[in-house]
N, C-alpha and C. Protein backbone atom coordinates (compact mmCIF):
# COMPACT_ATOMS: atom_id res chain seq x y z
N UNK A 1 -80.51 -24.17 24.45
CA UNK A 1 -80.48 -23.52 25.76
C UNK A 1 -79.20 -22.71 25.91
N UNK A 2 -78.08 -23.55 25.31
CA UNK A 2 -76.62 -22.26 25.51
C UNK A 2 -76.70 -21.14 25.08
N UNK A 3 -77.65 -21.26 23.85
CA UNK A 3 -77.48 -20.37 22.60
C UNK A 3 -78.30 -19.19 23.07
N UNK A 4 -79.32 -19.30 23.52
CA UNK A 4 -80.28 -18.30 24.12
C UNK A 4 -79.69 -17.56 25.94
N UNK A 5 -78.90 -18.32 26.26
CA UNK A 5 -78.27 -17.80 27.60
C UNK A 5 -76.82 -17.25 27.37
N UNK A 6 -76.42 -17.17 26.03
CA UNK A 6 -75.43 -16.80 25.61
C UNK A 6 -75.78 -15.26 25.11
N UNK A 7 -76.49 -14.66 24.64
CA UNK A 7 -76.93 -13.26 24.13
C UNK A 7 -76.47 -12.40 25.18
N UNK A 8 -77.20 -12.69 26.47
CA UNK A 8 -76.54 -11.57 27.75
C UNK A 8 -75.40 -12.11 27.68
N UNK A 9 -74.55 -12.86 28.56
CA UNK A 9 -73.16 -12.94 28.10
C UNK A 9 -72.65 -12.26 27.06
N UNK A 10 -72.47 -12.59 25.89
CA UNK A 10 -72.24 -11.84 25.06
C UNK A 10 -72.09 -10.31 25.15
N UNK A 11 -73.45 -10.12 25.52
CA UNK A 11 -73.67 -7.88 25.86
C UNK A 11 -72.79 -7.55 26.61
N UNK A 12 -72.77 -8.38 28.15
CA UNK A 12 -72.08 -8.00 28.86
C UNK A 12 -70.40 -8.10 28.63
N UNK A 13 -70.22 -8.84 27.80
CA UNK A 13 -68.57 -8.81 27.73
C UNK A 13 -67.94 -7.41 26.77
N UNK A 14 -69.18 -7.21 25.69
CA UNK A 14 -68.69 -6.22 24.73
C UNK A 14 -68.30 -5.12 25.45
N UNK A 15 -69.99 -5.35 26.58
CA UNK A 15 -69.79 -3.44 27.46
C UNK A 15 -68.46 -3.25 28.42
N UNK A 16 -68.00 -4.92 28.72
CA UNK A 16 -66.94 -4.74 29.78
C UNK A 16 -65.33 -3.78 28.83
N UNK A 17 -65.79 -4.60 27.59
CA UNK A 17 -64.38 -4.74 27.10
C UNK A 17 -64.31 -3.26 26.56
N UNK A 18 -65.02 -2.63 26.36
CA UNK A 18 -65.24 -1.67 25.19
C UNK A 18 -64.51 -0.39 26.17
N UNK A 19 -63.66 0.82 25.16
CA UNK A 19 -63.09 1.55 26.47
C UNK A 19 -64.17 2.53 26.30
N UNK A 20 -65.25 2.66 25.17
CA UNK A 20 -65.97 3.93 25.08
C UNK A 20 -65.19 5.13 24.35
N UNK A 21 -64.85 4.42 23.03
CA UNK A 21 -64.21 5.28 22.09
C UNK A 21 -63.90 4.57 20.64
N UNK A 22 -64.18 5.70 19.70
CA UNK A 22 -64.23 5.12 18.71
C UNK A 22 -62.73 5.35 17.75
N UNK A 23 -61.66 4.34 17.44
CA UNK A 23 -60.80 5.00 16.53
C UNK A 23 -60.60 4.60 15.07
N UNK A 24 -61.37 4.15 15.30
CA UNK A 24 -62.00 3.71 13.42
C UNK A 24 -61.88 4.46 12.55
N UNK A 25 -62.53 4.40 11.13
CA UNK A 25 -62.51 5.39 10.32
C UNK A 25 -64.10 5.93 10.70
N UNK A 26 -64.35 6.98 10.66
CA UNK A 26 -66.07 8.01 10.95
C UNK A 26 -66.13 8.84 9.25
N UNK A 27 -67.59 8.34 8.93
CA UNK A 27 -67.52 8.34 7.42
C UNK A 27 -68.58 8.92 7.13
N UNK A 28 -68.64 9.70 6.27
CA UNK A 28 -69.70 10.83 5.85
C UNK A 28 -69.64 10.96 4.41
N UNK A 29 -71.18 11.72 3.55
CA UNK A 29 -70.77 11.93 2.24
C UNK A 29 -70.47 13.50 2.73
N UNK A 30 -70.30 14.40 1.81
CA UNK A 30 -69.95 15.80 1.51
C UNK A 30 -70.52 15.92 0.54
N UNK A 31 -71.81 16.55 0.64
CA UNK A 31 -72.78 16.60 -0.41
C UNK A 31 -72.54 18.26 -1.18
N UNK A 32 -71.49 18.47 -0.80
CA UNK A 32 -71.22 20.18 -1.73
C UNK A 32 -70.19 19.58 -2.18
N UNK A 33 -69.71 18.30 -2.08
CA UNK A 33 -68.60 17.89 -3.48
C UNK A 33 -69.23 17.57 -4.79
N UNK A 34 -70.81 17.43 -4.72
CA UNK A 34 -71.39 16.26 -6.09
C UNK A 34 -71.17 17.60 -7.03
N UNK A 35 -71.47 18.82 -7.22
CA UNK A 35 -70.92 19.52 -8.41
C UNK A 35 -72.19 19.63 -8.99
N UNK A 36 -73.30 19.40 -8.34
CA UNK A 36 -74.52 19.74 -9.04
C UNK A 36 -75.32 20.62 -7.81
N UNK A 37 -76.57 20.72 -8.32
CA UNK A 37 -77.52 21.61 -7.53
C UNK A 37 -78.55 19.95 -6.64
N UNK A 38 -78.02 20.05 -5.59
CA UNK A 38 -78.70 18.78 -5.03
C UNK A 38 -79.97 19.14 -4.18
N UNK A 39 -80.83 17.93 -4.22
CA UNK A 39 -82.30 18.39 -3.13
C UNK A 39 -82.16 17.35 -2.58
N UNK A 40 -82.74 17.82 -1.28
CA UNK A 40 -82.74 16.65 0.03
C UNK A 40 -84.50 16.31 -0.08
N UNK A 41 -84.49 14.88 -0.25
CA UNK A 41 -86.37 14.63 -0.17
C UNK A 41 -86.29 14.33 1.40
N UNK A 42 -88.02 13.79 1.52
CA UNK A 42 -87.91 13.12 2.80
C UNK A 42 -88.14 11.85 2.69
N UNK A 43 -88.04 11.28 3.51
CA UNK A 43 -87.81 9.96 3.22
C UNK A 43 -89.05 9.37 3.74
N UNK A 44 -89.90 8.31 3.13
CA UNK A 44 -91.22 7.59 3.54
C UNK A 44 -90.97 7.26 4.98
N UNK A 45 -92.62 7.45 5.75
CA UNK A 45 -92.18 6.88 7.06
C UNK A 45 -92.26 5.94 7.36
N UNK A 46 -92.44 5.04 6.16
CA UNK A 46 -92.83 3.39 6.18
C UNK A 46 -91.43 2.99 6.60
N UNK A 47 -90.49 3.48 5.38
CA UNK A 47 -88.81 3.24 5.66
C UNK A 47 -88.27 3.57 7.15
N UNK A 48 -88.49 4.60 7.51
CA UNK A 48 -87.82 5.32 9.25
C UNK A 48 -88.43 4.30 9.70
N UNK A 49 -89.92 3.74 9.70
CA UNK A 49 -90.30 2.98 11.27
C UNK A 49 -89.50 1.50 10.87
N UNK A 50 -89.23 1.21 9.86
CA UNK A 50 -88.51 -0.37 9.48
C UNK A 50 -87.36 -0.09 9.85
N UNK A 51 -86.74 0.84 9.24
CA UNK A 51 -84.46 0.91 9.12
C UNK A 51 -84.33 1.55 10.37
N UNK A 52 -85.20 2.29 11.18
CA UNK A 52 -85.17 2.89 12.57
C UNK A 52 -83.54 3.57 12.24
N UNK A 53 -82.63 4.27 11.35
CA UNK A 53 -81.43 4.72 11.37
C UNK A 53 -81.30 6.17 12.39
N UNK A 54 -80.33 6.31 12.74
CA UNK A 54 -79.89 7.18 13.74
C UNK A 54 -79.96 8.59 12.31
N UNK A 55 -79.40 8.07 11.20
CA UNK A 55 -79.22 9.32 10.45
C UNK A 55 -79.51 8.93 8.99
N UNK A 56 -80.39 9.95 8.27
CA UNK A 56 -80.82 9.13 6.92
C UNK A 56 -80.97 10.34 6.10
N UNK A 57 -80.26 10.13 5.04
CA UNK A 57 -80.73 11.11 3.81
C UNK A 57 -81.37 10.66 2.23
N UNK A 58 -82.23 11.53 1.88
CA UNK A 58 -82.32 10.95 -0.14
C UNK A 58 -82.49 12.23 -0.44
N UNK A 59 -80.77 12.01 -1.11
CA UNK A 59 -80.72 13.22 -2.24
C UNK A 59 -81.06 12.81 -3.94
N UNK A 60 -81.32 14.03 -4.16
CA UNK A 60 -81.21 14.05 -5.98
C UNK A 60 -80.91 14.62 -6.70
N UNK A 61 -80.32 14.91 -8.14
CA UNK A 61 -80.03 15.71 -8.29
C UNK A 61 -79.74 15.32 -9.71
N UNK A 62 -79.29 15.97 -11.06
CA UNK A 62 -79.19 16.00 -12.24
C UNK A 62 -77.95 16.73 -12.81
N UNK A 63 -77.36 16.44 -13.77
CA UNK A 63 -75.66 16.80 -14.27
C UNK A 63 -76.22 17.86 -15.77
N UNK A 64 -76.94 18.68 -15.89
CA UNK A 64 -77.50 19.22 -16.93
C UNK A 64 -77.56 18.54 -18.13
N UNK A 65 -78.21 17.55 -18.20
CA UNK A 65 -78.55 16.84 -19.12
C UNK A 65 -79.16 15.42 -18.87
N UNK A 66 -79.47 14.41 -19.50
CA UNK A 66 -80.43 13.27 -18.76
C UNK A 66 -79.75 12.23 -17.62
N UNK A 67 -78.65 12.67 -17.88
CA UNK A 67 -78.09 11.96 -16.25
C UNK A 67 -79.27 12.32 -15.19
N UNK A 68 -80.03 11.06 -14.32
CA UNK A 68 -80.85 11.62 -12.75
C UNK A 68 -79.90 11.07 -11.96
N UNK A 69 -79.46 11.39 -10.66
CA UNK A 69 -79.22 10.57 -9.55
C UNK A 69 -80.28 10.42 -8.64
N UNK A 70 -80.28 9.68 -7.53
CA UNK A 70 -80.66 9.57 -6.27
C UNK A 70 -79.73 8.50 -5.26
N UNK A 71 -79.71 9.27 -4.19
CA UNK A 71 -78.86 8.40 -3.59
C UNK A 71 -79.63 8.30 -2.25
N UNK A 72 -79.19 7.01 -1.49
CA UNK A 72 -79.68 6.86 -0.18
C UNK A 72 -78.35 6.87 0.59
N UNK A 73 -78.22 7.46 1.59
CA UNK A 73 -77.27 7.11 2.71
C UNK A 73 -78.00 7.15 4.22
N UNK A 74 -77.54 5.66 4.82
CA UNK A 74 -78.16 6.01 6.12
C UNK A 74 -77.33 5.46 7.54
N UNK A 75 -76.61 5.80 8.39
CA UNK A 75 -76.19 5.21 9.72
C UNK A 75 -76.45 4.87 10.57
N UNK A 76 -76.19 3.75 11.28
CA UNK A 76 -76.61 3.47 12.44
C UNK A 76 -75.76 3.91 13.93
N UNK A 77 -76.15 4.33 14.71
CA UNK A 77 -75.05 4.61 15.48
C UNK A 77 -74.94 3.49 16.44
N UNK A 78 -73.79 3.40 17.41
CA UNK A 78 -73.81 1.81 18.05
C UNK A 78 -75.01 2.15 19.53
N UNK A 79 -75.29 0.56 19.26
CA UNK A 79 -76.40 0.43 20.15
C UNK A 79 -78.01 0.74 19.76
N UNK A 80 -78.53 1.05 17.97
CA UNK A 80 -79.25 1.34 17.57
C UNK A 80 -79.23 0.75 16.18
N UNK A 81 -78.41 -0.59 16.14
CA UNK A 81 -78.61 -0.89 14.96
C UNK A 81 -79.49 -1.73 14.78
N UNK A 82 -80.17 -2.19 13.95
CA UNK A 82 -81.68 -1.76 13.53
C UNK A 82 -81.35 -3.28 12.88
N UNK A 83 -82.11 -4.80 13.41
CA UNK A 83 -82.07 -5.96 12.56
C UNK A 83 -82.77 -6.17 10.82
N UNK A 84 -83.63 -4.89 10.92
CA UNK A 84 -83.71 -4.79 9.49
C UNK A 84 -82.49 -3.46 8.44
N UNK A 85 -81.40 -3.59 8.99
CA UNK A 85 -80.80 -2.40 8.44
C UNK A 85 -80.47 -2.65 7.11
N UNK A 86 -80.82 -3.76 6.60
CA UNK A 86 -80.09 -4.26 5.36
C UNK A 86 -81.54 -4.42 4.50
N UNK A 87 -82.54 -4.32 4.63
CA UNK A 87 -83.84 -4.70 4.25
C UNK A 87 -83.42 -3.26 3.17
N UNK A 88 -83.41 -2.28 2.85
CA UNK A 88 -83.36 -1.30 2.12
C UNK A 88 -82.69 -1.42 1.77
N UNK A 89 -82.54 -2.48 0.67
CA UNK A 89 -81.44 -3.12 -0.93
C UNK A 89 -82.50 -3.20 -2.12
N UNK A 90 -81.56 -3.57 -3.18
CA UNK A 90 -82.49 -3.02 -4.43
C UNK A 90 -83.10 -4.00 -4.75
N UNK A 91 -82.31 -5.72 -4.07
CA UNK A 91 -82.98 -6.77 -4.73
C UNK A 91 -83.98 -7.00 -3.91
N UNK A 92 -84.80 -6.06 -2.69
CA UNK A 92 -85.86 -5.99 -1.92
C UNK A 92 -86.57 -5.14 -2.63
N UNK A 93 -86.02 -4.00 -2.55
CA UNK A 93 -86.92 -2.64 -2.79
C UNK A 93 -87.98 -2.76 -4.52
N UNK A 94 -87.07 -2.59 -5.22
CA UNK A 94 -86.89 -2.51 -6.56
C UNK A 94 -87.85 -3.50 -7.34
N UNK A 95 -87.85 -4.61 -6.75
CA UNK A 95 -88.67 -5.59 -7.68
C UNK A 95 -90.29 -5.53 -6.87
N UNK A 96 -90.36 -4.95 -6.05
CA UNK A 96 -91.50 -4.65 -5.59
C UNK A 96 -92.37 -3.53 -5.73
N UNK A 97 -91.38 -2.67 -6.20
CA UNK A 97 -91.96 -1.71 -7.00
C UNK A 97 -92.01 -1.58 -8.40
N UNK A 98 -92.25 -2.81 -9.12
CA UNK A 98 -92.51 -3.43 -10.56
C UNK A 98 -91.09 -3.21 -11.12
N UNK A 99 -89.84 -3.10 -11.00
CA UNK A 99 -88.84 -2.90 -12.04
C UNK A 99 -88.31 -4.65 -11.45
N UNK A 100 -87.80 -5.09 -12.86
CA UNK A 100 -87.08 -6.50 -13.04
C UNK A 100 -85.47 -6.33 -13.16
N UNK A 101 -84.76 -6.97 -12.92
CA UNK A 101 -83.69 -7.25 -12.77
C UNK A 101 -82.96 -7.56 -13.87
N UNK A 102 -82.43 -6.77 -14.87
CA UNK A 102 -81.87 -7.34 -16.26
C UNK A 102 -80.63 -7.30 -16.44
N UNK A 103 -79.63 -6.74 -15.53
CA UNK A 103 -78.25 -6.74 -15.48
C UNK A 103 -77.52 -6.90 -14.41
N UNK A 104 -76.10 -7.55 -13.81
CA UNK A 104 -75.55 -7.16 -12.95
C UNK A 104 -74.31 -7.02 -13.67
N UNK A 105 -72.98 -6.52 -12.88
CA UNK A 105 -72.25 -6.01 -12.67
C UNK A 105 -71.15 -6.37 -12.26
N UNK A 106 -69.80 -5.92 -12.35
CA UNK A 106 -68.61 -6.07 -11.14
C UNK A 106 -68.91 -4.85 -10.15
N UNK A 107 -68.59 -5.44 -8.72
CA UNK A 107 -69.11 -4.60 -7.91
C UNK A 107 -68.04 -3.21 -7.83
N UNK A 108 -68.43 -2.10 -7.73
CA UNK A 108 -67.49 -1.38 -7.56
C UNK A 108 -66.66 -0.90 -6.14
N UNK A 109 -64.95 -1.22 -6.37
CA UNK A 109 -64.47 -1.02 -5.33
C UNK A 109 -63.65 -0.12 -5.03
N UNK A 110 -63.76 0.85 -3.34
CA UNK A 110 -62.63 1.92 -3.46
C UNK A 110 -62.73 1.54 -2.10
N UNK A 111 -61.62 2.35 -1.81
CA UNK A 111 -60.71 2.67 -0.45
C UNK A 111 -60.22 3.59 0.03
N UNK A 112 -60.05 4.31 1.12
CA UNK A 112 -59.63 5.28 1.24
C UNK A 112 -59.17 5.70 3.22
N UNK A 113 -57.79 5.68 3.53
CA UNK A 113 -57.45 5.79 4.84
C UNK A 113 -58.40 4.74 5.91
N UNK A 114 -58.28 3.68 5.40
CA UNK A 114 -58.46 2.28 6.02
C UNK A 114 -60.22 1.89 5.80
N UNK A 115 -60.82 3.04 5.01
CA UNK A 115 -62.23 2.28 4.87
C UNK A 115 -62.22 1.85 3.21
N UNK A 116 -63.32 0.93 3.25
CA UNK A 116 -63.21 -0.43 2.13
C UNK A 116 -64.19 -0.38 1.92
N UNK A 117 -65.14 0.04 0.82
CA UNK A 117 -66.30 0.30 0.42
C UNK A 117 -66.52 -0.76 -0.75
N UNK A 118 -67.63 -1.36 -0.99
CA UNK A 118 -67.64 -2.46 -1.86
C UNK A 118 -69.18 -2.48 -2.47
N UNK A 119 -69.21 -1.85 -3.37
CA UNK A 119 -70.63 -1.45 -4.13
C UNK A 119 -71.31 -2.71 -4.89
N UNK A 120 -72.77 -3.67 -4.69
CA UNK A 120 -72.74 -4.23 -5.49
C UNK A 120 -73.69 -3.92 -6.48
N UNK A 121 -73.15 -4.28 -8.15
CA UNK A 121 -73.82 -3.27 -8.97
C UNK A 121 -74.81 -3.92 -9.99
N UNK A 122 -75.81 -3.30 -9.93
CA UNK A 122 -77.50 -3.67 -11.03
C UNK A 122 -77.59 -3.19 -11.48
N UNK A 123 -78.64 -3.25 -12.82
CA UNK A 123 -79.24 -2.47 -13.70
C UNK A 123 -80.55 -3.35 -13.42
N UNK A 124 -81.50 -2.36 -13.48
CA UNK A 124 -83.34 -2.93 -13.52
C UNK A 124 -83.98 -1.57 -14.48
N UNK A 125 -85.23 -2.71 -14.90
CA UNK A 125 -85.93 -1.89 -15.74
C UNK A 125 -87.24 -2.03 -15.50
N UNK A 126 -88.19 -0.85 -15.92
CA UNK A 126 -89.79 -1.35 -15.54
C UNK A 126 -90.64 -1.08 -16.94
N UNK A 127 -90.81 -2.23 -17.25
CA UNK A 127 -91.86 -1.78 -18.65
C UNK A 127 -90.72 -1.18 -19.66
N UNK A 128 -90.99 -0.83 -20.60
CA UNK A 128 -90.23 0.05 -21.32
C UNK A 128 -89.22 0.88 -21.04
N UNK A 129 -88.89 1.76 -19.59
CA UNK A 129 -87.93 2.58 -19.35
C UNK A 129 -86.68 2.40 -19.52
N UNK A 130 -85.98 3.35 -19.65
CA UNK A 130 -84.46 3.66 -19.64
C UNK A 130 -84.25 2.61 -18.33
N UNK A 131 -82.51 1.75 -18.77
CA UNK A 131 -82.25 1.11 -17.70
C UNK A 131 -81.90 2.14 -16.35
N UNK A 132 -82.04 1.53 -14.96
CA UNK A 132 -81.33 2.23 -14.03
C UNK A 132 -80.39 1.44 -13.28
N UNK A 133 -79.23 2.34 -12.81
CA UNK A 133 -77.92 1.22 -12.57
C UNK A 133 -78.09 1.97 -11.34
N UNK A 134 -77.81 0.82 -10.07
CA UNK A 134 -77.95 0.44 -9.23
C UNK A 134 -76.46 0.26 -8.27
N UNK A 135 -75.94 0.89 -7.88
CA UNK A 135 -75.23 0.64 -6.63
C UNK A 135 -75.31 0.58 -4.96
N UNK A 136 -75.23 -0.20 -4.53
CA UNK A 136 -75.68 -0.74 -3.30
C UNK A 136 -74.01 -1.54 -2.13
N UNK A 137 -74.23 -0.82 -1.31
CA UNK A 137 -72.91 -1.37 -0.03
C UNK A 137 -73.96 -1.18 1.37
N UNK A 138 -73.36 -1.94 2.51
CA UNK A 138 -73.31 -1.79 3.88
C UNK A 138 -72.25 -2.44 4.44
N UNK A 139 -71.96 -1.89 5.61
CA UNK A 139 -70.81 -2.43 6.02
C UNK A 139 -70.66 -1.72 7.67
N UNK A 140 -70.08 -2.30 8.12
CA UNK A 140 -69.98 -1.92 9.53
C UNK A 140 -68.31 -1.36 9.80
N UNK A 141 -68.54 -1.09 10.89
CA UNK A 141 -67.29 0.01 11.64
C UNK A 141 -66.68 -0.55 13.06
N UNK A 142 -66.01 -0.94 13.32
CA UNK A 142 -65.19 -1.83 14.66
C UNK A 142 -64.02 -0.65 15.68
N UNK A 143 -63.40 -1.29 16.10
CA UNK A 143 -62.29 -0.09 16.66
C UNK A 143 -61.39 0.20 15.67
N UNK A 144 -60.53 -1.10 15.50
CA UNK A 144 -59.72 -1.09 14.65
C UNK A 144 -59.71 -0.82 12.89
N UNK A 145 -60.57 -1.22 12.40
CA UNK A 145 -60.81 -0.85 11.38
C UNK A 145 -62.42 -2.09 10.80
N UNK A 146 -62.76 -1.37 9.66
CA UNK A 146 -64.35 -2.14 9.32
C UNK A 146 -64.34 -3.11 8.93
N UNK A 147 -65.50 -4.40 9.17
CA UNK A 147 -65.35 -5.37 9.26
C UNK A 147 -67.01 -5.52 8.14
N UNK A 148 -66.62 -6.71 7.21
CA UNK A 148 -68.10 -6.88 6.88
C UNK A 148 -69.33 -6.50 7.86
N UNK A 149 -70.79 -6.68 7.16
CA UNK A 149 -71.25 -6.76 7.38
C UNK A 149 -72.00 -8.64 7.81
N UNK A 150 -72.30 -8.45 9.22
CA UNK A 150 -72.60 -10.42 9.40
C UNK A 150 -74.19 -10.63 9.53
N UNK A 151 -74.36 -11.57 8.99
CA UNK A 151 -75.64 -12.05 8.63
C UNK A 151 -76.45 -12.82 9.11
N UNK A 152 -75.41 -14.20 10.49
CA UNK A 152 -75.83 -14.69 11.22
C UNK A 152 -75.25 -14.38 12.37
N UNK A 153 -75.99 -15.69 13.27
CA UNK A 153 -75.57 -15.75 14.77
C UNK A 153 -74.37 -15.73 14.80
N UNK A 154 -73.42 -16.83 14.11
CA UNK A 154 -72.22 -17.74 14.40
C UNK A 154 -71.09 -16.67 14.11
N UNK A 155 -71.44 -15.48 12.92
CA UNK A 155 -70.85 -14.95 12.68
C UNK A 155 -70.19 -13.71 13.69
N UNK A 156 -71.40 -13.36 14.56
CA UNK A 156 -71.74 -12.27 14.97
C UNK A 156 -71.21 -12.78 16.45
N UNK A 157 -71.16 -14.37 17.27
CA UNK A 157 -70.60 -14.38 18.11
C UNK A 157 -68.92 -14.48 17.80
N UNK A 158 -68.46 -15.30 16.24
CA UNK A 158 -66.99 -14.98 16.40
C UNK A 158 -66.74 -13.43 16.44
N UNK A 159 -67.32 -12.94 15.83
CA UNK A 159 -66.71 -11.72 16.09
C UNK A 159 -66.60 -10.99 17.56
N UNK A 160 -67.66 -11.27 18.15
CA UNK A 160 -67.55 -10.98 19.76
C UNK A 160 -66.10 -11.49 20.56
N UNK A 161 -66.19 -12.64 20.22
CA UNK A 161 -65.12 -13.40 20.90
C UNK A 161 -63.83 -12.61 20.44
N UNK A 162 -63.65 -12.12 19.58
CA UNK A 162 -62.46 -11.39 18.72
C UNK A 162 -62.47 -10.04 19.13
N UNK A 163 -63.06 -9.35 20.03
CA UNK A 163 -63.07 -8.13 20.60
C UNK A 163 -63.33 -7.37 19.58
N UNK A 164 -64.49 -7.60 18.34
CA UNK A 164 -64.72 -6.92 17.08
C UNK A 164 -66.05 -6.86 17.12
N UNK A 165 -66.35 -5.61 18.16
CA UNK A 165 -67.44 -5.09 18.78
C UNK A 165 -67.86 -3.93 17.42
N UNK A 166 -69.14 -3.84 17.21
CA UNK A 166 -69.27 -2.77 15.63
C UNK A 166 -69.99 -1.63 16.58
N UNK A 167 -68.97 -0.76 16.13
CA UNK A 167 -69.34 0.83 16.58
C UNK A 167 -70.54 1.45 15.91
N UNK A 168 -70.29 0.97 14.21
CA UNK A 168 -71.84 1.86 13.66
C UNK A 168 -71.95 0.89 12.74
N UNK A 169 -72.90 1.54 11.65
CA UNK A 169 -73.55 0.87 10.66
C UNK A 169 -73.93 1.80 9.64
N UNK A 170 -72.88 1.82 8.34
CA UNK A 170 -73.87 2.48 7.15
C UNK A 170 -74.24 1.38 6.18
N UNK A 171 -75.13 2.15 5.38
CA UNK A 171 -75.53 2.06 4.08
C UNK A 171 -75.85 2.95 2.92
N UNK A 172 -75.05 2.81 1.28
CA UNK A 172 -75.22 3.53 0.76
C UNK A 172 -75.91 3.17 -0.27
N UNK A 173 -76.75 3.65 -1.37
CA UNK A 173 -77.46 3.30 -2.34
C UNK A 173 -77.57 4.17 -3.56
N UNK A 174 -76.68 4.01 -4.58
CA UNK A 174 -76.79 4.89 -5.78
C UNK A 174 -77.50 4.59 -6.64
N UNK A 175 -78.65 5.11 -7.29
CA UNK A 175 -79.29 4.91 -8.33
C UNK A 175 -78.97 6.01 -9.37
N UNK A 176 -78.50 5.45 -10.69
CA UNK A 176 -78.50 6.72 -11.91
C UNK A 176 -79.41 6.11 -13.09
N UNK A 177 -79.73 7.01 -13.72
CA UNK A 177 -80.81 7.16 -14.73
C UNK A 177 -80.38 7.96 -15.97
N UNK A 178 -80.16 7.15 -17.27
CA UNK A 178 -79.85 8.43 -18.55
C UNK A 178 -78.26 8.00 -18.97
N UNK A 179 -77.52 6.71 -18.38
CA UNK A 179 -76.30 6.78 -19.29
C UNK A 179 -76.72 5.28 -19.68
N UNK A 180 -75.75 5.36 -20.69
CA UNK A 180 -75.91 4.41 -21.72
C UNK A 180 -75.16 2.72 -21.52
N UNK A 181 -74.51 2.98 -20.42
CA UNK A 181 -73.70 1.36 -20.20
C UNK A 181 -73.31 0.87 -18.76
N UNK A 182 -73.47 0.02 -18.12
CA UNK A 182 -73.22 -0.18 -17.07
C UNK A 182 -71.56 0.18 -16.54
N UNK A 183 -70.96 -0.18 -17.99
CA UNK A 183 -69.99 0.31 -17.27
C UNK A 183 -69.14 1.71 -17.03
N UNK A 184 -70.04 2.77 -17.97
CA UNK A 184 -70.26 4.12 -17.67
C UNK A 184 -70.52 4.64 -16.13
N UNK A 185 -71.91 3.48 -15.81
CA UNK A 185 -72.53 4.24 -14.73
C UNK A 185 -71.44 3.71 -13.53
N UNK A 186 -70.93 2.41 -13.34
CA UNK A 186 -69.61 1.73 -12.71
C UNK A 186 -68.59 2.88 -12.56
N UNK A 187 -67.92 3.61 -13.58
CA UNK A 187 -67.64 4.70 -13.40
C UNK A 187 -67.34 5.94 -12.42
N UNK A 188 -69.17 6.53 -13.39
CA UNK A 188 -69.60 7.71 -12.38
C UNK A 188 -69.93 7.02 -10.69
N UNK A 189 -69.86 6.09 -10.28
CA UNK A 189 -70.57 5.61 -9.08
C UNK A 189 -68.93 5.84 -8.41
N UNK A 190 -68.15 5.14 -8.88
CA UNK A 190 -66.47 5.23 -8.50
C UNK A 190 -66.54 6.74 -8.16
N UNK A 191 -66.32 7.78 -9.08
CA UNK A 191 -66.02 9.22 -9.33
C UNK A 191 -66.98 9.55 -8.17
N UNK A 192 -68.34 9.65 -7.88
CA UNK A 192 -68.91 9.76 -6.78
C UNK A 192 -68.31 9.60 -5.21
N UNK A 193 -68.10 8.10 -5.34
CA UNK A 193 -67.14 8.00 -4.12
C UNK A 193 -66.20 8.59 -3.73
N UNK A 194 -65.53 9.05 -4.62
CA UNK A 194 -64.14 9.61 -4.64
C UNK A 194 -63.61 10.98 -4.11
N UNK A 195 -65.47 11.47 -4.78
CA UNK A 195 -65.30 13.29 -4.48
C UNK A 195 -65.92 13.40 -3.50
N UNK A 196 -66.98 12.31 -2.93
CA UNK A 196 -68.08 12.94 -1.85
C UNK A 196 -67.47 12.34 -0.66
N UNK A 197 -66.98 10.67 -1.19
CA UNK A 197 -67.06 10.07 0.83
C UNK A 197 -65.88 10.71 1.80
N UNK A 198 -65.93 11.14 3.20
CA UNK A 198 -65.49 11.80 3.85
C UNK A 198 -64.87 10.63 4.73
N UNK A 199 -63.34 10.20 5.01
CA UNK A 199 -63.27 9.67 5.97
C UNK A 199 -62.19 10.20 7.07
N UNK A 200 -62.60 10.54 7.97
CA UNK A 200 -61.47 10.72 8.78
C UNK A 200 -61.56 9.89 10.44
N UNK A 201 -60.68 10.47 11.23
CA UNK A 201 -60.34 9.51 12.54
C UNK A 201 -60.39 10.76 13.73
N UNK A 202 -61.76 9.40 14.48
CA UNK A 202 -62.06 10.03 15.69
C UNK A 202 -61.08 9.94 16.95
């Protein structure tokens, strides 16, 4: 009975406390940094009516030669984050669309003017194909700076209590196709980050 009369409470304290401004890091890719000729697909509407994201892209694109990419990036903006926002991971997606799970990884990590990006990294295969390496993050955005992503209740009220109200919500998803070692593609996934993610302060 606390636990269920606690949710409003909760709302109402975030909206009291909150001044209605964000000074976080605000994070974007820059898709004229990847250095290739990129295409924007559309994205299934099975995915939009589940991840409901405020903003969603799948690009693709190729390095003239059998390197493929595809990447997913999608945000939530606050007040629209979406309880399935995390459902569009690879150890969901991927094995349901017949590829198995034959490698993991050290996750790849960068940083940059207070955001903390933390990739975790796969390789899956389907039938016979070339492996594909798999990078996968979400993570949320606070005032002060980003805070995991939380998974339960208990988590999600300490953080309330801590005035660590989440402004947004991304997720990013790299898939490459055509190199030869995970820790090649570990790499290019780093070098990706490096040239595309955009962070600056609102």
């Amino acid at each position: 009975m606390l636990i269920i009369l606690s949710f409003p409470a909760v709302e109402l304290w975030f909206r009291r406390n909150d001044p209605g401004e964000t000074t976080g890091p605000v994070r974007s890719v820059d898709w004229n940094r990847v250095g290739a000729d990129v295409q924007f697909l559309d994205i299934p509407s099975s995915i939009r009516a589940i991840l409901r994201y405020s903003e969603g892209t799948k690009a693709v694109w190729t390095n003239n030669g059998p390197e493929y990419w595809m990447v997913y990036h999608f945000s939530w903006d606050e007040g629209k984050i979406s309880a399935f926002s995390d459902v569009h991971n690879p150890e969901v997606c991927l094995p349901s669309a017949g590829f198995s799970l034959v490698e993991t990884g050290m996750p790849v990590s960068w940083e940059s003017d207070g955001l903390e990006l933390v990739l975790k990294s796969y390789g899956f295969r389907a039938g016979g194909s070339a492996t594909y390496y798999v990078f996968y993050g979400v993570w949320n955005d606070r005032r002060e700076k980003p805070i995991p992503l939380t998974r339960n209740f208990s988590e999600r009220i300490r953080n309330a209590l801590h005035g660590q109200r989440i402004k947004g919500r991304n997720s990013l998803q790299i898939i490459i196709k055509g190199i030869g070692s995970m820790s090649r593609a570990r790499d290019k996934a780093y070098d990706f980050l490096e040239r595309t993610i955009v962070v600056t302060a609102n």
